[in-house]
Protein backbone atom coordinates (compact mmCIF):
# COMPACT_ATOMS: atom_id res chain seq x y z
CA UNK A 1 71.14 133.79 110.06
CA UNK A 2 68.79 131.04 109.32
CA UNK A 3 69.77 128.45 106.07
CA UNK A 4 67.71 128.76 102.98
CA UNK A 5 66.17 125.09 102.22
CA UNK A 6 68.41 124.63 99.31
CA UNK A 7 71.55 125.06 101.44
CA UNK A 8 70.42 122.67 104.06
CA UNK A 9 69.78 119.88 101.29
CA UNK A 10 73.33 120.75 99.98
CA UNK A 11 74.73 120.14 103.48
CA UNK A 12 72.76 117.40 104.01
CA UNK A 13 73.50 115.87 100.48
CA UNK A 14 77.21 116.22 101.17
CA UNK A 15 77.07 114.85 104.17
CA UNK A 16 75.51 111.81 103.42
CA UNK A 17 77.83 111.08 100.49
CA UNK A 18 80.69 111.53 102.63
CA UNK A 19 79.13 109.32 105.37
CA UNK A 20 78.08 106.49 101.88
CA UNK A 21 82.18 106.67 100.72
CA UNK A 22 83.32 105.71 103.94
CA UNK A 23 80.73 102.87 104.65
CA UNK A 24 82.02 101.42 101.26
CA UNK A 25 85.68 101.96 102.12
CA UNK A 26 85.61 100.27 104.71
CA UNK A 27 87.96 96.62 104.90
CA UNK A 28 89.65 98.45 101.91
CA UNK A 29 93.19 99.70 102.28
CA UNK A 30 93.86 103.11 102.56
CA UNK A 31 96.99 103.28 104.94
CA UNK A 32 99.61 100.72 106.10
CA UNK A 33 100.85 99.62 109.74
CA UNK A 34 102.23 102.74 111.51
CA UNK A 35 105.58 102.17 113.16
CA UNK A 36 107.09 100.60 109.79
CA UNK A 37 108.75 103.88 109.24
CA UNK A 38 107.66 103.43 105.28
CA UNK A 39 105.76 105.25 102.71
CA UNK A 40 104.74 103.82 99.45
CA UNK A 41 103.99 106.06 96.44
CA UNK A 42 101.38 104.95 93.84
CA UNK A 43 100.78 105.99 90.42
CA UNK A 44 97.48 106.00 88.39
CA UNK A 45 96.17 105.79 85.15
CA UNK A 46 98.97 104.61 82.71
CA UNK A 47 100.78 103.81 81.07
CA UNK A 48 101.34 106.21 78.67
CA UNK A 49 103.86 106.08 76.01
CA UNK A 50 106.15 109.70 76.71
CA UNK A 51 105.33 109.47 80.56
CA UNK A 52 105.50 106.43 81.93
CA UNK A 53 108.98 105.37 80.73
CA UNK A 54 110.52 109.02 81.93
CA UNK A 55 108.89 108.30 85.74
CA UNK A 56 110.54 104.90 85.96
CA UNK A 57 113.98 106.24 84.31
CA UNK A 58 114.09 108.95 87.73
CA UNK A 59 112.67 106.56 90.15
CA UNK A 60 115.54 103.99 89.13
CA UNK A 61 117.77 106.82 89.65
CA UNK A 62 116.12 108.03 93.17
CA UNK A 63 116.42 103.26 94.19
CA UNK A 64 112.47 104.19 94.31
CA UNK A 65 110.05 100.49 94.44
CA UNK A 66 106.69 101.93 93.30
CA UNK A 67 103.47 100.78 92.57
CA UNK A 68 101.24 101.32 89.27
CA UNK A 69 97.76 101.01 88.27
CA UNK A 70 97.21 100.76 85.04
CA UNK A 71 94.26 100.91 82.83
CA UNK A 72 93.09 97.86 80.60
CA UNK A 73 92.72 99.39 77.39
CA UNK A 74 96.30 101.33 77.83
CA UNK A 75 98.35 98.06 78.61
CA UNK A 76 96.48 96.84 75.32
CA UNK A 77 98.07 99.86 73.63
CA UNK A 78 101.47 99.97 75.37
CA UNK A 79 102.16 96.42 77.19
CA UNK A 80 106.01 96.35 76.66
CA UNK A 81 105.87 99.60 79.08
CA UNK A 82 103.94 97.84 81.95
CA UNK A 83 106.42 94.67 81.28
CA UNK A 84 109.17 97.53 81.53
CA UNK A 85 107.71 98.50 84.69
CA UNK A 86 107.57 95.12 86.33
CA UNK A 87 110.82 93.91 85.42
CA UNK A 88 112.35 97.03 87.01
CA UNK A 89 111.12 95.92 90.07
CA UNK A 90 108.09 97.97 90.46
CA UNK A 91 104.05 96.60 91.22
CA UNK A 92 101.36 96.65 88.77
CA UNK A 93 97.69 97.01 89.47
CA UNK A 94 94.54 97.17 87.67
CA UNK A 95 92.79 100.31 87.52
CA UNK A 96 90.09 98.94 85.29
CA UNK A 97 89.78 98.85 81.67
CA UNK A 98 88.07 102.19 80.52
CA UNK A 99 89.01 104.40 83.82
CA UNK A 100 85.28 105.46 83.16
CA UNK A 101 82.56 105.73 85.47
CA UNK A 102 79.75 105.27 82.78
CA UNK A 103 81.41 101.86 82.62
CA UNK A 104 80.41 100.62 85.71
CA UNK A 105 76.79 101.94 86.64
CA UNK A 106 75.84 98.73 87.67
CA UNK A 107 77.52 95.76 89.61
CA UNK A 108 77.58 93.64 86.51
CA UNK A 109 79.40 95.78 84.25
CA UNK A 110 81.45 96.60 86.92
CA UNK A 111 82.32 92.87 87.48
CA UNK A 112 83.22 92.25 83.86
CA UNK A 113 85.22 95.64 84.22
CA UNK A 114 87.34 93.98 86.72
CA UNK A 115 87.33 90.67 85.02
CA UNK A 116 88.72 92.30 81.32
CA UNK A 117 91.07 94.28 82.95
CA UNK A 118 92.99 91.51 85.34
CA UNK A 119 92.59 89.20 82.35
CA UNK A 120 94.44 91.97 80.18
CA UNK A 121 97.19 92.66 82.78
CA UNK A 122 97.69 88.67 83.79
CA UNK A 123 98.02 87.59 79.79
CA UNK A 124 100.92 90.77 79.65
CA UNK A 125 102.64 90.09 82.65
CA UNK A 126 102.47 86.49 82.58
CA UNK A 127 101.97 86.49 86.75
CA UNK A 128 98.57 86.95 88.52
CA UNK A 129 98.31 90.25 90.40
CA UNK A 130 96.80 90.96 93.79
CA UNK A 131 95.47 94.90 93.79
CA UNK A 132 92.77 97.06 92.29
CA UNK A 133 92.11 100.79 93.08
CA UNK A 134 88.89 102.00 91.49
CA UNK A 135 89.07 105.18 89.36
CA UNK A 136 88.13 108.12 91.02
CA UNK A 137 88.23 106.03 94.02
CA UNK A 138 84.27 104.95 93.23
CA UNK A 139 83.81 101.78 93.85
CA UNK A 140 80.05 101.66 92.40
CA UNK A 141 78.67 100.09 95.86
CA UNK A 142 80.85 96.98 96.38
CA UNK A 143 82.30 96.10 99.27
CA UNK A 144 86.25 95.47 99.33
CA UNK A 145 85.16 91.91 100.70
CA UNK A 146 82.66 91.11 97.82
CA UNK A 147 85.95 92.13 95.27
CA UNK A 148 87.51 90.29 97.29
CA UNK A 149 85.64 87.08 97.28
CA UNK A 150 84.86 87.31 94.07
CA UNK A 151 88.19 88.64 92.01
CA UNK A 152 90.79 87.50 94.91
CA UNK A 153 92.10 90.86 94.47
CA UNK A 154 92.72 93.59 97.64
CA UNK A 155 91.28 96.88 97.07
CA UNK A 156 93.40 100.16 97.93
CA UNK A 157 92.64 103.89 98.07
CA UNK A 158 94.96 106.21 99.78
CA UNK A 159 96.00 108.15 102.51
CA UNK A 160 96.22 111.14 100.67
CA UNK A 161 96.98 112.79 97.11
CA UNK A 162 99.79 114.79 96.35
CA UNK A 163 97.46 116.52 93.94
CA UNK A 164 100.03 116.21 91.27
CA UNK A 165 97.13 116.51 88.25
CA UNK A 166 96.42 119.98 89.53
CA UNK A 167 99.51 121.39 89.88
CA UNK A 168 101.41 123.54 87.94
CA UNK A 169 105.22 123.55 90.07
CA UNK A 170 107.08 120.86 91.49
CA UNK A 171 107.25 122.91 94.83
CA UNK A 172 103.27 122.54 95.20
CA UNK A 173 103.94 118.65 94.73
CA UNK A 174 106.87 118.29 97.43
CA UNK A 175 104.56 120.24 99.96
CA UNK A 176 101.98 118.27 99.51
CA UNK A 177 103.86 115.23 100.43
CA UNK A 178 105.89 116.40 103.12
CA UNK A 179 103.10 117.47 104.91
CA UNK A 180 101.10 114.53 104.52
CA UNK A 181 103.71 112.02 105.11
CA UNK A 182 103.83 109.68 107.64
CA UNK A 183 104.91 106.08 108.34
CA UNK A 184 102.85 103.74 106.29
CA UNK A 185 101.13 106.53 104.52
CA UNK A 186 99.33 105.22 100.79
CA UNK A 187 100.80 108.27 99.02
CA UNK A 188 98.50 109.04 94.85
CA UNK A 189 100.07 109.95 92.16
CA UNK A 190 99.57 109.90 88.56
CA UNK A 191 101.86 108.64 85.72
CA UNK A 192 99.73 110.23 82.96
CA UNK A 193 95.91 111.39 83.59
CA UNK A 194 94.21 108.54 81.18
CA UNK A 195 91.19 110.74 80.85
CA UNK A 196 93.41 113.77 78.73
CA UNK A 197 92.58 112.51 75.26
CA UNK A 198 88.89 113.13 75.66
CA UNK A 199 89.04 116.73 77.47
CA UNK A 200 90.18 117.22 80.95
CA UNK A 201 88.87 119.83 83.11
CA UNK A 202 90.65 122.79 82.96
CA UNK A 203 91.75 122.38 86.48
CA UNK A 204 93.97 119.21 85.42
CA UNK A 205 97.07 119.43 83.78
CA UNK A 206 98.30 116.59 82.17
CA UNK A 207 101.95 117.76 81.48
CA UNK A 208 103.93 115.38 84.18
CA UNK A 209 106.98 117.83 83.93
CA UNK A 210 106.41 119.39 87.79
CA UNK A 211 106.10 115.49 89.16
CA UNK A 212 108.99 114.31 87.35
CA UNK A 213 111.09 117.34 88.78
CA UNK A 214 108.99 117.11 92.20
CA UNK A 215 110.52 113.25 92.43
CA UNK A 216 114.23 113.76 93.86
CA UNK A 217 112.81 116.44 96.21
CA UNK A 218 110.24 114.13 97.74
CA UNK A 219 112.62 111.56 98.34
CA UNK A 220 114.94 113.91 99.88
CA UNK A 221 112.01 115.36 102.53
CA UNK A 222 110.77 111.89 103.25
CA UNK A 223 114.96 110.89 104.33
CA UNK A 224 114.52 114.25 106.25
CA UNK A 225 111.70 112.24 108.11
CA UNK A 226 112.92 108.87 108.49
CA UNK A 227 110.94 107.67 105.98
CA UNK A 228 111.99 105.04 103.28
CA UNK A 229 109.84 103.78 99.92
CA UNK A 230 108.43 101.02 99.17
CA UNK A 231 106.09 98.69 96.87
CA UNK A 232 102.43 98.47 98.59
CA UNK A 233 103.22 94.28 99.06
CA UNK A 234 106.01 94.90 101.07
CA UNK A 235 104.20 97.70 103.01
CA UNK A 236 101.13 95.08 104.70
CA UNK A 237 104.40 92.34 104.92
């Protein structure tokens, strides 16, 4: 059966986005070296004030080095928890100030984007920081090496989510993983979804009870594997 004209410029449409995201992935970091029999789990979007703390209490308890990106305005709200974060050991990167893509329609907002929110995570911390990850993974058509040249910061996606915002049990969130895992795998997750205050989708779920009992059960299926954590730095050492 022949395609109708409308479904051919759908295809086509989705195609070339598909084809546009990768050409502006690429020299980003979306998976470290294979063979280093590690995995390193990322989370998004905090910190937020009920969330963020509980996530670090059971990754202490799991000996779990993560990595969060946080957004600007949030560490503004709630910078003892992202100095909480980094003194237990764990990485922080910027995930931009508003975690908006309005923000950024244009390179120049996008650049002072970056600039507020590394300038906002620097004066908290007190140390300069070396990652971004754009929100929603749209980097509004800049190459990782123009960030790069221009911000001296290393731009990461990942290897694949464990779709934590959209799920309702922990057991949907430990499949994910497990099936996805490999060694040097880029794993996203999300502390909080930043975006909840102003209406989520009704496909997200913002309650982080299923990820915070999901936690001990991924660490126990990546063991299964071989597979140890670690902080994104000491994945590329």
């Amino acid at each position: 059966m022949a395609l109708t004209p409308w479904v051919v410029r759908w295809v086509t449409h989705r195609q070339v986005l598909a084809i546009t995201a990768r050409a502006l992935r690429n020299g980003a970091l979306c998976q470290g070296p294979s063979g280093c029999s590690r995995v390193s789990l990322t989370f998004d979007d905090g910190p937020h004030p009920e969330w963020t703390p509980r996530i670090l209490d059971c990754l202490d308890e799991l000996a779990i080095t993560a990595t969060f990106f946080v957004v600007g305005r949030a560490v503004a709200a709630f910078p003892a928890i992202v100095r909480e974060a980094r003194n237990r050991g764990h990485e922080i990167g910027t995930h931009l100030y508003h975690h908006k893509r309005p923000e950024v329609t244009n390179s120049a907002a996008l650049h002072d984007e970056i600039t507020r929110s590394r300038s906002e995570l620097e004066n908290t911390l007190g140390d300069r920081i070396k990652w971004l990850r754009f929100p929603y993974g749209d980097s509004c058509g800049q190459s990782a090496q123009r960030i790069r040249e221009m911000h001296g910061l290393e731009v990461v996606y990942w290897t694949f989510s464990a779709m934590d915002s959209r799920a309702r049990t922990a057991d949907t969130i430990v499949e994910r993983v497990a099936a996805g895992a490999r060694s040097g795998a880029i794993v996203l997750m999300h502390d909080c979804l930043f975006d909840e205050s102003e209406g989520l989708s009704s496909c997200y779920h913002p309650e982080r009870t299923p990820l915070l009992s999901a936690l001990p059960f991924i660490k126990g299926r990546l063991l299964e594997q071989e597979l140890s954590t670690c902080s994104l730095s000491a994945l590329f050492q």
